[in-house]
Each structure stands twice: as structure tokens, then as C-alpha cells.
N, C-alpha and C. Protein backbone atom coordinates (compact mmCIF):
# COMPACT_ATOMS: atom_id res chain seq x y z
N UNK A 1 3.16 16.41 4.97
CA UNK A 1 2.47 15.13 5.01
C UNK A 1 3.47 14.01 4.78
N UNK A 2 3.41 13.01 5.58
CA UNK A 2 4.39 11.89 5.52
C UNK A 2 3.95 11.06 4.30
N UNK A 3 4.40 10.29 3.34
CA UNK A 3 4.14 9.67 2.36
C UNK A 3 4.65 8.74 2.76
N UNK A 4 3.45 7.31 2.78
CA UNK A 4 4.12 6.36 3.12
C UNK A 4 3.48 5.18 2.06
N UNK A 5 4.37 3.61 2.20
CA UNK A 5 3.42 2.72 1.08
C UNK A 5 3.48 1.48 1.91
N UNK A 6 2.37 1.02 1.92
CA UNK A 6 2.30 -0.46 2.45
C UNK A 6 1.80 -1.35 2.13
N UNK A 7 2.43 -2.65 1.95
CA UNK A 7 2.26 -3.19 1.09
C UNK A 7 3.23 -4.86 1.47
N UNK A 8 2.07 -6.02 1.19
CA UNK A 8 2.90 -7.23 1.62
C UNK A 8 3.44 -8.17 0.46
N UNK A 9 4.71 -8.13 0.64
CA UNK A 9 6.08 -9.00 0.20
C UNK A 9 6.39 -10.33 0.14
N UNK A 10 6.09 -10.86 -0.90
CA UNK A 10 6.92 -12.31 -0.66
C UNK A 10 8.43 -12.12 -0.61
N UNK A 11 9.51 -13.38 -0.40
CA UNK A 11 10.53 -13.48 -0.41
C UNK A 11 11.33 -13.23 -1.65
N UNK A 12 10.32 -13.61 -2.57
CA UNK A 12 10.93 -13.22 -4.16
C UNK A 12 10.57 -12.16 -4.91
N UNK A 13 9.77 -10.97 -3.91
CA UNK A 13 9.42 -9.34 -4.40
C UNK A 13 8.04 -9.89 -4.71
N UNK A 14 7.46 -10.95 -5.06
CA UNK A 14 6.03 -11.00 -5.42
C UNK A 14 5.52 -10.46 -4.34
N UNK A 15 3.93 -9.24 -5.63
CA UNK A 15 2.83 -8.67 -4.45
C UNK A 15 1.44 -9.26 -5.04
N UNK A 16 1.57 -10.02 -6.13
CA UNK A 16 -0.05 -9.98 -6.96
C UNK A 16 -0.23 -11.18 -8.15
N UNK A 17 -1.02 -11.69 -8.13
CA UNK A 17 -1.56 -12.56 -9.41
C UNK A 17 -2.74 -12.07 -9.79
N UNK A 18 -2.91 -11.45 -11.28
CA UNK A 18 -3.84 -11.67 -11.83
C UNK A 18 -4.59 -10.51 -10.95
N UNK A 19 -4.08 -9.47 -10.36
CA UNK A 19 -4.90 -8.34 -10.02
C UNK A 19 -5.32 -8.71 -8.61
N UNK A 20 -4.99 -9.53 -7.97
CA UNK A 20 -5.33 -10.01 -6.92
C UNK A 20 -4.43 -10.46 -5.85
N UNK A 21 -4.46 -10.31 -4.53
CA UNK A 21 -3.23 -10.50 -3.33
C UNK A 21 -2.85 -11.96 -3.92
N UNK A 22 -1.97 -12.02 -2.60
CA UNK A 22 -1.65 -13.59 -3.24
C UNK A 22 -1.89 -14.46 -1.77
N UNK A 23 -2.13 -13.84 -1.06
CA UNK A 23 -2.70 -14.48 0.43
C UNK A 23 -3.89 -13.81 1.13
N UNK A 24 -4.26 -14.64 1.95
CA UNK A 24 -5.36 -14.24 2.91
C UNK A 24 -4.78 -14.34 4.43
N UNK A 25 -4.24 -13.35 4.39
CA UNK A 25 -3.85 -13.14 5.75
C UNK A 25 -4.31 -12.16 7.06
N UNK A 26 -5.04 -12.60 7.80
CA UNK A 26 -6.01 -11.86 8.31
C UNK A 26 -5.35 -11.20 9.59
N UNK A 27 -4.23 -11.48 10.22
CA UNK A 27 -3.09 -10.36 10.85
C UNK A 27 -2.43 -9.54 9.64
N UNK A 28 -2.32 -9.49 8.63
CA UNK A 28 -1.68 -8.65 7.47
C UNK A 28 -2.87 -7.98 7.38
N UNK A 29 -4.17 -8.09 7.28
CA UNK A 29 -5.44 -7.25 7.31
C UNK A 29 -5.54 -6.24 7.94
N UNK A 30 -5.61 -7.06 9.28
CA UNK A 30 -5.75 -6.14 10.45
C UNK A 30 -4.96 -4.93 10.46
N UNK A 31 -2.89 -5.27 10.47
CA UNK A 31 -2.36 -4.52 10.33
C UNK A 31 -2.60 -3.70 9.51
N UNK A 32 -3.19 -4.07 8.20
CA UNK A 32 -3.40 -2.75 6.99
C UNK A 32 -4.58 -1.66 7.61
N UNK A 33 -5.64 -2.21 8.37
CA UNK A 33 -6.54 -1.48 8.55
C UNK A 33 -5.78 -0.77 9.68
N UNK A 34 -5.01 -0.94 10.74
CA UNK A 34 -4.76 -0.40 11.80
C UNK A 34 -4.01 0.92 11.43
N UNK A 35 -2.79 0.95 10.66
CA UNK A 35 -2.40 1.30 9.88
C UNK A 35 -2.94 2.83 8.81
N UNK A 36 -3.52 2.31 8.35
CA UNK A 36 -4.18 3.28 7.28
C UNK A 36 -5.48 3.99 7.92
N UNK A 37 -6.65 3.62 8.95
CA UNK A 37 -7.68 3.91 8.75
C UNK A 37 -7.49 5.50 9.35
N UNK A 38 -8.34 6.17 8.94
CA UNK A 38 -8.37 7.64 9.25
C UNK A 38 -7.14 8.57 8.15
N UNK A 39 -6.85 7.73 7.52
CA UNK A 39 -6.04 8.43 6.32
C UNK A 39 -5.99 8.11 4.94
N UNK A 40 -5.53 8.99 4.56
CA UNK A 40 -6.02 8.74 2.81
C UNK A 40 -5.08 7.59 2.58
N UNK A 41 -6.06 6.69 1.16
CA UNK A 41 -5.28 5.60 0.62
C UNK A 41 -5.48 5.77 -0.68
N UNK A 42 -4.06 6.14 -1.47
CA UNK A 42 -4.07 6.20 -2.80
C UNK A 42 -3.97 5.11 -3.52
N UNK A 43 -4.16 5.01 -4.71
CA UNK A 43 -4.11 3.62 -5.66
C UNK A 43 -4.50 3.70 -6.85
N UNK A 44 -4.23 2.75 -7.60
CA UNK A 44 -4.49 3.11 -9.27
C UNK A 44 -5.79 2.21 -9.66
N UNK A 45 -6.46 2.18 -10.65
CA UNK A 45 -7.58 2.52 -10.75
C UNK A 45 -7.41 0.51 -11.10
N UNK A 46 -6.52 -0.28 -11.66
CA UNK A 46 -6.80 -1.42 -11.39
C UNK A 46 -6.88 -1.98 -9.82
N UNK A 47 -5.91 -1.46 -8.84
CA UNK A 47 -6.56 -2.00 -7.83
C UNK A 47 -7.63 -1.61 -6.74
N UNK A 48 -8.31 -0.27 -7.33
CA UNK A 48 -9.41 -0.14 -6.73
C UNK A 48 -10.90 -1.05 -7.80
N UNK A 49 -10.40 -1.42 -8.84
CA UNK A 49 -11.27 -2.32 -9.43
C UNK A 49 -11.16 -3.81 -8.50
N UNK A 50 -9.76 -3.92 -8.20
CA UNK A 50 -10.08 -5.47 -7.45
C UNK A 50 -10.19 -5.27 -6.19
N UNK A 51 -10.33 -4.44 -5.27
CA UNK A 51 -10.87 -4.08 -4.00
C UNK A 51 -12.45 -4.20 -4.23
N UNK A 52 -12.82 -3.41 -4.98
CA UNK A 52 -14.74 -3.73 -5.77
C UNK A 52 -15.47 -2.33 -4.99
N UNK A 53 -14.99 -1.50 -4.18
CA UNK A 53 -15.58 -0.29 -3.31
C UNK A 53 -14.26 0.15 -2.57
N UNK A 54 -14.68 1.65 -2.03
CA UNK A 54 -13.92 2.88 -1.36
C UNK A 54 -13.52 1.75 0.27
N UNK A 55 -12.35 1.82 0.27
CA UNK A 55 -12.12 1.68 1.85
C UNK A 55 -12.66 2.43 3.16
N UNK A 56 -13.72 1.72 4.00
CA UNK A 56 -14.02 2.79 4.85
C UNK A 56 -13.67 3.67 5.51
N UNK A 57 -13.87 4.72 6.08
CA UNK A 57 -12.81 5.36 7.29
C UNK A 57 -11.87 6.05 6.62
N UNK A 58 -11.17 6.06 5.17
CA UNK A 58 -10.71 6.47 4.71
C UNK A 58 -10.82 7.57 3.21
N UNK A 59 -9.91 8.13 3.36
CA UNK A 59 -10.19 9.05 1.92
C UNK A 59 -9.44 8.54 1.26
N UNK A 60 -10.54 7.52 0.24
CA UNK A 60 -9.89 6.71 -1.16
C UNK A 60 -9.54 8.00 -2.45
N UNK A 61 -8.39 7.83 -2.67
CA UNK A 61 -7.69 8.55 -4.10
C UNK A 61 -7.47 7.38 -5.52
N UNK A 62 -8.06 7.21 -6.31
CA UNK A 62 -7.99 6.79 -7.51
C UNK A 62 -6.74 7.67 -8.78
N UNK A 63 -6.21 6.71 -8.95
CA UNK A 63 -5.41 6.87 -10.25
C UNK A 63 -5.80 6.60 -11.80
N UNK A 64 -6.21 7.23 -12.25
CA UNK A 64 -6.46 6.60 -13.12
C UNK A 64 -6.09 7.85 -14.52
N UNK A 65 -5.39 7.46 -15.77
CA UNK A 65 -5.38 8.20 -16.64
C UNK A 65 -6.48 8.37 -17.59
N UNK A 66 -7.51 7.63 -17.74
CA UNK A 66 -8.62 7.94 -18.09
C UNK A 66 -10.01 8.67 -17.91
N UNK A 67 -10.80 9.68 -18.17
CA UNK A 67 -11.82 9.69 -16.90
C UNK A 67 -13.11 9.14 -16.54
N UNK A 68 -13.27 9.58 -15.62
CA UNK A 68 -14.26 9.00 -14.74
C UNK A 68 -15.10 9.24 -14.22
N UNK A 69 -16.00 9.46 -15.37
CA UNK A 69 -17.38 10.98 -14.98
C UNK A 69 -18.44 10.21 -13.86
N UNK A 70 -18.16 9.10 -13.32
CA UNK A 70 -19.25 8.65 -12.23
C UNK A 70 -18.42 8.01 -11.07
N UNK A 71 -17.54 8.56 -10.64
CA UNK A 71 -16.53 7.95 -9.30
C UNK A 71 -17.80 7.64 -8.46
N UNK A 72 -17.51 6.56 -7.43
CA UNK A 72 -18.28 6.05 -6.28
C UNK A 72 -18.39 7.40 -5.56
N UNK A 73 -18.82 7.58 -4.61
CA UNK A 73 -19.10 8.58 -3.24
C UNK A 73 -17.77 8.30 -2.55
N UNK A 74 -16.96 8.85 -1.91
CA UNK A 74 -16.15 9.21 -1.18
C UNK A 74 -14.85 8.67 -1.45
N UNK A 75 -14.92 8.55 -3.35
CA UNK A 75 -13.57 8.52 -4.11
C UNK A 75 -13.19 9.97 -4.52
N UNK A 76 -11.88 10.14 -4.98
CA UNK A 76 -11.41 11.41 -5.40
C UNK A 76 -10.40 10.66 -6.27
N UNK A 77 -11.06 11.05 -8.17
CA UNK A 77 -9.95 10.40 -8.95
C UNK A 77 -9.45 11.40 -9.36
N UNK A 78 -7.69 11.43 -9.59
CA UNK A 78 -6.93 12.35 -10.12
C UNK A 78 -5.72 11.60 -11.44
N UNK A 79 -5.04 12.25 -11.66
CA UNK A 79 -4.39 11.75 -13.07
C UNK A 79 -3.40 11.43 -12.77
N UNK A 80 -2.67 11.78 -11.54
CA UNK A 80 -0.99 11.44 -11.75
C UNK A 80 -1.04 11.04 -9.89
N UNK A 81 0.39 10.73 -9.57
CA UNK A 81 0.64 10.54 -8.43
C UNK A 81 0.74 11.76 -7.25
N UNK A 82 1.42 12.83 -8.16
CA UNK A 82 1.76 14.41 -7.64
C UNK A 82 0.57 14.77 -7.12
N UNK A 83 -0.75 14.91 -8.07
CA UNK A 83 -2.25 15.09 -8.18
C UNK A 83 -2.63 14.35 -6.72
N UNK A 84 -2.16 13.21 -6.64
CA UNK A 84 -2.83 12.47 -5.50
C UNK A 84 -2.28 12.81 -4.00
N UNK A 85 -1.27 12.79 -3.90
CA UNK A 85 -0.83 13.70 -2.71
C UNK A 85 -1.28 15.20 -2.46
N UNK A 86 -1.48 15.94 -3.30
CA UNK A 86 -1.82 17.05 -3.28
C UNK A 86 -3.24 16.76 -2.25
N UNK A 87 -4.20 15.86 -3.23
CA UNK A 87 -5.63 15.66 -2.93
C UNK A 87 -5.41 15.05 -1.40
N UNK A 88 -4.59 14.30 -0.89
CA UNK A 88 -4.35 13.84 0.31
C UNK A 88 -4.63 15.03 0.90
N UNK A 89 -3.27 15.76 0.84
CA UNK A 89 -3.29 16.75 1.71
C UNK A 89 -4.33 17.83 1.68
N UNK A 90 -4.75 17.87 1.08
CA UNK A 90 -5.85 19.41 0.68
C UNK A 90 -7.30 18.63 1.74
N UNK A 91 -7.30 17.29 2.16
CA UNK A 91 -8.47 16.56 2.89
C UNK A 91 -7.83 16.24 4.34
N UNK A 92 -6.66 16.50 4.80
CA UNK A 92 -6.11 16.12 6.00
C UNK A 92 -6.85 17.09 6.92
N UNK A 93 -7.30 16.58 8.04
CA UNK A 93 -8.23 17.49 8.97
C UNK A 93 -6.72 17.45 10.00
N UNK A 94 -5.95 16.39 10.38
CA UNK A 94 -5.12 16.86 11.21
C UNK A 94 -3.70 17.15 10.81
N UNK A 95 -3.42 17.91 10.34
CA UNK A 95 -1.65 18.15 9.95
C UNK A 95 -0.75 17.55 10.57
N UNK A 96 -0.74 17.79 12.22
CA UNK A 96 0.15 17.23 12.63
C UNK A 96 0.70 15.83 12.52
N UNK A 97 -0.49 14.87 12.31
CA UNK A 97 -0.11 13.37 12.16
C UNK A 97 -0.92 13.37 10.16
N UNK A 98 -0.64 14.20 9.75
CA UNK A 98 -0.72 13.64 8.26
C UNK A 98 -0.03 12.51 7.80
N UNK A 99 -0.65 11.67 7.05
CA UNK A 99 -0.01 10.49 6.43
C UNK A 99 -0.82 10.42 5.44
N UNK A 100 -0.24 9.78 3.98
CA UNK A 100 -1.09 9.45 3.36
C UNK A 100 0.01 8.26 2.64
N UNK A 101 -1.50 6.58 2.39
CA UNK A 101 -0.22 5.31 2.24
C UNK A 101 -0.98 5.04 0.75
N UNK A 102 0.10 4.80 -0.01
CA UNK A 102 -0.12 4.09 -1.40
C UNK A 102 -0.02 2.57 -1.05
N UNK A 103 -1.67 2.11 -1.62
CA UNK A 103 -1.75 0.90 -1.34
C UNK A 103 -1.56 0.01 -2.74
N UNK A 104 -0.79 0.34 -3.47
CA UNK A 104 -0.71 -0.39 -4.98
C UNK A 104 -1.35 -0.06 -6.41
N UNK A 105 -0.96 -0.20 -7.35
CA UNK A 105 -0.62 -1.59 -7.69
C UNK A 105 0.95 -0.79 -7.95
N UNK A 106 1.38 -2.08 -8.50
CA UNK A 106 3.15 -2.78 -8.84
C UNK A 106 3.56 -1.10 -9.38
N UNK A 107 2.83 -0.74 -10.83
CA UNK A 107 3.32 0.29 -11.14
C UNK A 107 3.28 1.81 -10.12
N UNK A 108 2.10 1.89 -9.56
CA UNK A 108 2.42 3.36 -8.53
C UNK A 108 2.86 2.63 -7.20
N UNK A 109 3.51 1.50 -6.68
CA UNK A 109 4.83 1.53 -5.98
C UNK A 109 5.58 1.56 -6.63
N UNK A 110 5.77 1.52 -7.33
CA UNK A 110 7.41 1.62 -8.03
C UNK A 110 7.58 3.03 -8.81
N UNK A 111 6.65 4.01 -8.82
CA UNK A 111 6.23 5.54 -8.65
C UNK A 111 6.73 5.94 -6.95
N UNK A 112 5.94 5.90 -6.78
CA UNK A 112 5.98 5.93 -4.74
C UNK A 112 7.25 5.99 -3.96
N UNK A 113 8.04 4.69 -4.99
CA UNK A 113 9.29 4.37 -4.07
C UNK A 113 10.14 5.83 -4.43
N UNK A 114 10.28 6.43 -5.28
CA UNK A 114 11.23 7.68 -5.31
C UNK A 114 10.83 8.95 -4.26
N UNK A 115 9.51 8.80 -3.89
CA UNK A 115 8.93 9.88 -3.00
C UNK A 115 8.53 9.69 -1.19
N UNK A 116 8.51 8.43 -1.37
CA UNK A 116 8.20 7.83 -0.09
C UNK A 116 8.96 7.94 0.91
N UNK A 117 8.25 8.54 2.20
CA UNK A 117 9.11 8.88 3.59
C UNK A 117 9.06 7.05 3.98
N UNK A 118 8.26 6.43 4.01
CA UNK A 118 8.06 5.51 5.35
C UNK A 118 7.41 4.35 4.39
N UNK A 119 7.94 3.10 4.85
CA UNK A 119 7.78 2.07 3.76
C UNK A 119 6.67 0.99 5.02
N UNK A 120 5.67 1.14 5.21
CA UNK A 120 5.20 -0.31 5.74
C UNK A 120 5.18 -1.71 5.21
N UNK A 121 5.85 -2.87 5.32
CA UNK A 121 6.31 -4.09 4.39
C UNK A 121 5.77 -5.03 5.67
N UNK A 122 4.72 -5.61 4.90
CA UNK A 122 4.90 -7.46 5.67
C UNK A 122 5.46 -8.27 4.74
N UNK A 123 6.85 -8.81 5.40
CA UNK A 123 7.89 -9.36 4.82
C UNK A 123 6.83 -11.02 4.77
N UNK A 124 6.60 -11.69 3.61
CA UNK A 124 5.76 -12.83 3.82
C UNK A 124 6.83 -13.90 3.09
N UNK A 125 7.45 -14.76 3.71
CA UNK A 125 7.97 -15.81 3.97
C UNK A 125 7.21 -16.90 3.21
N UNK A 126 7.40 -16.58 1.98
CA UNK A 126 6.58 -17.47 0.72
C UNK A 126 7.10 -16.93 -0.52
N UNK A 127 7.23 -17.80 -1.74
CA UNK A 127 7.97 -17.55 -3.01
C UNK A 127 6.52 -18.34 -4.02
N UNK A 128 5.61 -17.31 -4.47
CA UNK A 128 4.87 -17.68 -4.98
C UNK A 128 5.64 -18.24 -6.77
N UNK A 129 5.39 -19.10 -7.05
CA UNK A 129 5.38 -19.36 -8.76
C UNK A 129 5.16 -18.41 -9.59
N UNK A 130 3.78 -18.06 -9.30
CA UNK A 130 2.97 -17.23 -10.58
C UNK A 130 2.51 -16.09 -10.48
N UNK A 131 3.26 -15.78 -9.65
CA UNK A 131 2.59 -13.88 -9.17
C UNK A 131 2.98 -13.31 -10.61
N UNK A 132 2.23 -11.81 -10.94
CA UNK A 132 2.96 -11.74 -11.91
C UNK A 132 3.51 -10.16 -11.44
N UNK A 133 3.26 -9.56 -10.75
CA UNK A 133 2.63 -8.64 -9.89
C UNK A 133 4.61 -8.36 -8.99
N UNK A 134 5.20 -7.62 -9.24
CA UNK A 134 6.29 -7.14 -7.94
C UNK A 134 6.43 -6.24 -7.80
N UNK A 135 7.76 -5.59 -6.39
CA UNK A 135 7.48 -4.44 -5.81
C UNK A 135 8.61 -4.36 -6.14
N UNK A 136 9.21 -3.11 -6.27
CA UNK A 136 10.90 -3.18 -6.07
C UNK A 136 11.63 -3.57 -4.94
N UNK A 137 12.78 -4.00 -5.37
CA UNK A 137 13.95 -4.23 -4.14
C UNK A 137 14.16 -3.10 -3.16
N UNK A 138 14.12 -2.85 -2.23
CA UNK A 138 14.36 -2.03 -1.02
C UNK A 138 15.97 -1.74 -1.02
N UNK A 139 16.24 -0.64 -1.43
CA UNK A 139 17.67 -0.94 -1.42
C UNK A 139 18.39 -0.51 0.25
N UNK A 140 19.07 -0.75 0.83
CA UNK A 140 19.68 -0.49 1.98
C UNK A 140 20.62 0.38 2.14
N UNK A 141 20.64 1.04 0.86
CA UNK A 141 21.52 2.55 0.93
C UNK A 141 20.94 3.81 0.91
N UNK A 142 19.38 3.22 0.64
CA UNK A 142 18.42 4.53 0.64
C UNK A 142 17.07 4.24 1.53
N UNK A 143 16.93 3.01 2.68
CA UNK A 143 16.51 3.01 3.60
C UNK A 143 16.81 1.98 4.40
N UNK A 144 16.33 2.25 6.11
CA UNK A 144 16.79 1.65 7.11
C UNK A 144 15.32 1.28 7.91
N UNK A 145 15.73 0.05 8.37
CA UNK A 145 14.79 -0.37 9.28
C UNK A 145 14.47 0.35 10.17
N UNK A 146 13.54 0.88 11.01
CA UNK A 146 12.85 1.32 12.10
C UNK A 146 12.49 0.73 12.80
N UNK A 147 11.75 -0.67 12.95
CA UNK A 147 11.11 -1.33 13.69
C UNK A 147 10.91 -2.66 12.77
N UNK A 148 10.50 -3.33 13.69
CA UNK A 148 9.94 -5.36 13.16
C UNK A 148 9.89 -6.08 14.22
N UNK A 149 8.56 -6.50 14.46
CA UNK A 149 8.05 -7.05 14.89
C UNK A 149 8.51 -8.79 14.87
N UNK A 150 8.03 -9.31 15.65
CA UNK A 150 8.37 -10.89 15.73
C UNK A 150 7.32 -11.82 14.64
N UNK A 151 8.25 -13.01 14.85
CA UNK A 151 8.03 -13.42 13.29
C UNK A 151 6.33 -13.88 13.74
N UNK A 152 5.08 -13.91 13.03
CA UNK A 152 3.87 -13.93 12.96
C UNK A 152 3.97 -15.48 12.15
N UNK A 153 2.70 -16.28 12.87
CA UNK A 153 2.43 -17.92 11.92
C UNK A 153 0.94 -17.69 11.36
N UNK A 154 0.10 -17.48 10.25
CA UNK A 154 -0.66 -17.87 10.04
C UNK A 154 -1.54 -19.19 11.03
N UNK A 155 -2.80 -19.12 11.17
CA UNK A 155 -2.93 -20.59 11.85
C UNK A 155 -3.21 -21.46 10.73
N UNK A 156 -4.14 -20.74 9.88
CA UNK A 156 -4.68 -21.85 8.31
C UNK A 156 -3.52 -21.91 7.65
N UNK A 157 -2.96 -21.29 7.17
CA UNK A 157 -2.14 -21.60 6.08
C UNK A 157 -0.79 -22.09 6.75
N UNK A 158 -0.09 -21.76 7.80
CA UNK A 158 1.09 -21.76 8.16
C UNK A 158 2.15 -20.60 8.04
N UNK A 159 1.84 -20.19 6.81
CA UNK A 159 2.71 -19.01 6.40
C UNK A 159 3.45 -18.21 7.39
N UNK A 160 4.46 -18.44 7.30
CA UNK A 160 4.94 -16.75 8.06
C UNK A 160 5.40 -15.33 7.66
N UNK A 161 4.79 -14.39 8.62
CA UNK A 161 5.33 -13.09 8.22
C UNK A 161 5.91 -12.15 9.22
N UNK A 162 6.30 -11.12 8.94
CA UNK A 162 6.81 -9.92 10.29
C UNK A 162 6.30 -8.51 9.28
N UNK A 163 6.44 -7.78 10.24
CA UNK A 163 5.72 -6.60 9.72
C UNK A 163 7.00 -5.10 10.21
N UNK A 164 7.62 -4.92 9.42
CA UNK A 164 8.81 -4.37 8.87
C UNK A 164 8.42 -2.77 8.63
N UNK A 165 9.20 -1.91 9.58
CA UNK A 165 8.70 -0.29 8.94
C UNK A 165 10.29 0.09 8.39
N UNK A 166 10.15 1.06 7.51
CA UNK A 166 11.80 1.45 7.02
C UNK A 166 11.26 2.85 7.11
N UNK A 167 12.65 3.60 7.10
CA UNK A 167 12.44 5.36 7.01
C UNK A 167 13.40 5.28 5.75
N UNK A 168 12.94 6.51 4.84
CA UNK A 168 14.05 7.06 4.10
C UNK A 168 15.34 7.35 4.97
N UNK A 169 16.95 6.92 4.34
CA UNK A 169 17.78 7.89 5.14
C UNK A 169 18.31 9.04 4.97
């Protein structure tokens, strides 16, 4: 199973304020749904609290070290990260294109990043103040670009982004 994490970037590593994105970017959406749907999405149990429900189409994995004797319907909570890939894979109906993407928070990417085949990044061209929320630095000795797309404009906000895949090398 490919392990992958995706996840959007400001210029200064900010991913989050206060448990919450730091944009509304509705091509960064899309891409996430295009992306992920039909495969498991792992995450820790604060940001499936600020999501508020299971992602459709997908097999939601919860992190959480506490338990959780009433999970929603078509969650699967486990204790560790190892636990959660396992649970990925033990639900993959197709092997051949297995994937499973860690969608946050700060602490299980920065878990993730030691295990992760395939990094999905929308590089977002903004330096928030008050995020409090970051991802690690990508280092370039332990992955390489694959692909990137052209630079993307918000129409409301202006913002720009590109949408960046890396492989382990």
C-alpha cells in the first residue's frame, strides 16, 4: 500500500489556526477530494473533531489515544499510526492501486513524514501571522518532485497556489 500525506502549505510551513485550515480554497478542495476519494483517510482525532463527520466515499481512520466506545458509522478508531495503516490495508478492496493519505493534524504529519511514499502539497503562496499549526520542512535529500502543476489564482481571495507531488528517493 502506497502511504501518502496531503496536505496544504503556506510559504512559512503554516497548515492550521486554532484547529482549523487557514484558507478556503475551493481548487485545493476539489484537488483533496479528487485525490483521496475511494481511499482511506487517516487522521487524529482533533482533526476529525474539526471536520465535524466521516469523509464520504472514503474509509475514515481516527487516531486517537483515548477510547471511543461510540465512533460515528464508517469510522475505524485505532491507537497509533502503525494500527492505522494496517486498518487501511486490511479495507483495501483493490491492491493494486492501494493508497492510503494522512490528512493531519501537525503532529501525525510529522509521524507520517518518516513513513511516507508520496507527499501531495498545495504549495499556498501566503505567510499567515497566526497559524499555530506546521508541517515539516520537506527536505530535498530525502524527496524529489514528481510533478507541479501551474501556478493556480484563487478568484475571491487572490491567493496563489500549485499543487506539488514528491516521491521518497
Amino acid at each position: 500500500m502506497e502511504k501518502c500525506i496531503i496536505v496544504a502549505i503556506a510559504d512559512n510551513q503554516a497548515i492550521g489556526r486554532r484547529n482549523q485550515l487557514l484558507w478556503n480554497l475551493p481548487g485545493d478542495m476539489k484537488y483533496f477530494r479528487e485525490q483521496t476519494t475511494g481511499h482511506a483517510v487517516i487522521m487524529g482525532w482533533m482533526t476529525f473533531q474539526s471536520i465535524g463527520r466521516p469523509l464520504p466515499r472514503r474509509h475514515n481512520i481516527v487516531i486517537s489515544l483515548f477510547p471511543w466506545p461510540e465512533a460515528p458509522e464508517n469510522v475505524t478508531v485505532v491507537k497509533s499510526l502503525e494500527e492505522a495503516y494496517a486498518a487501511a490495508e486490511s479495507q483495501e478492496e483493490n491492491p493494486e492501486n492501494a493508497k492510503c493519505f494522512v490528512i493531519g493534524g501537525a503532529y501525525t504529519y510529522a509521524e507520517a513524514m518518516e513513513t511516507a511514499d508520496t507527499l501531495y502539497i498545495t504549495h499556498v503562496h501566503d505567510k499567515p501571522e497566526d497559524a499555530d499549526a506546521f508541517f515539516p520542512v520537506i527536505d530535498p535529500d530525502r524527496w524529489q518532485v514528481e510533478t507541479t502543476s501551474d501556478l493556480q489564482t484563487d478568484p475571491v481571495t487572490g491567493i496563489t497556489y500549485e499543487f506539488t507531488v514528491y516521491r521518497r528517493k
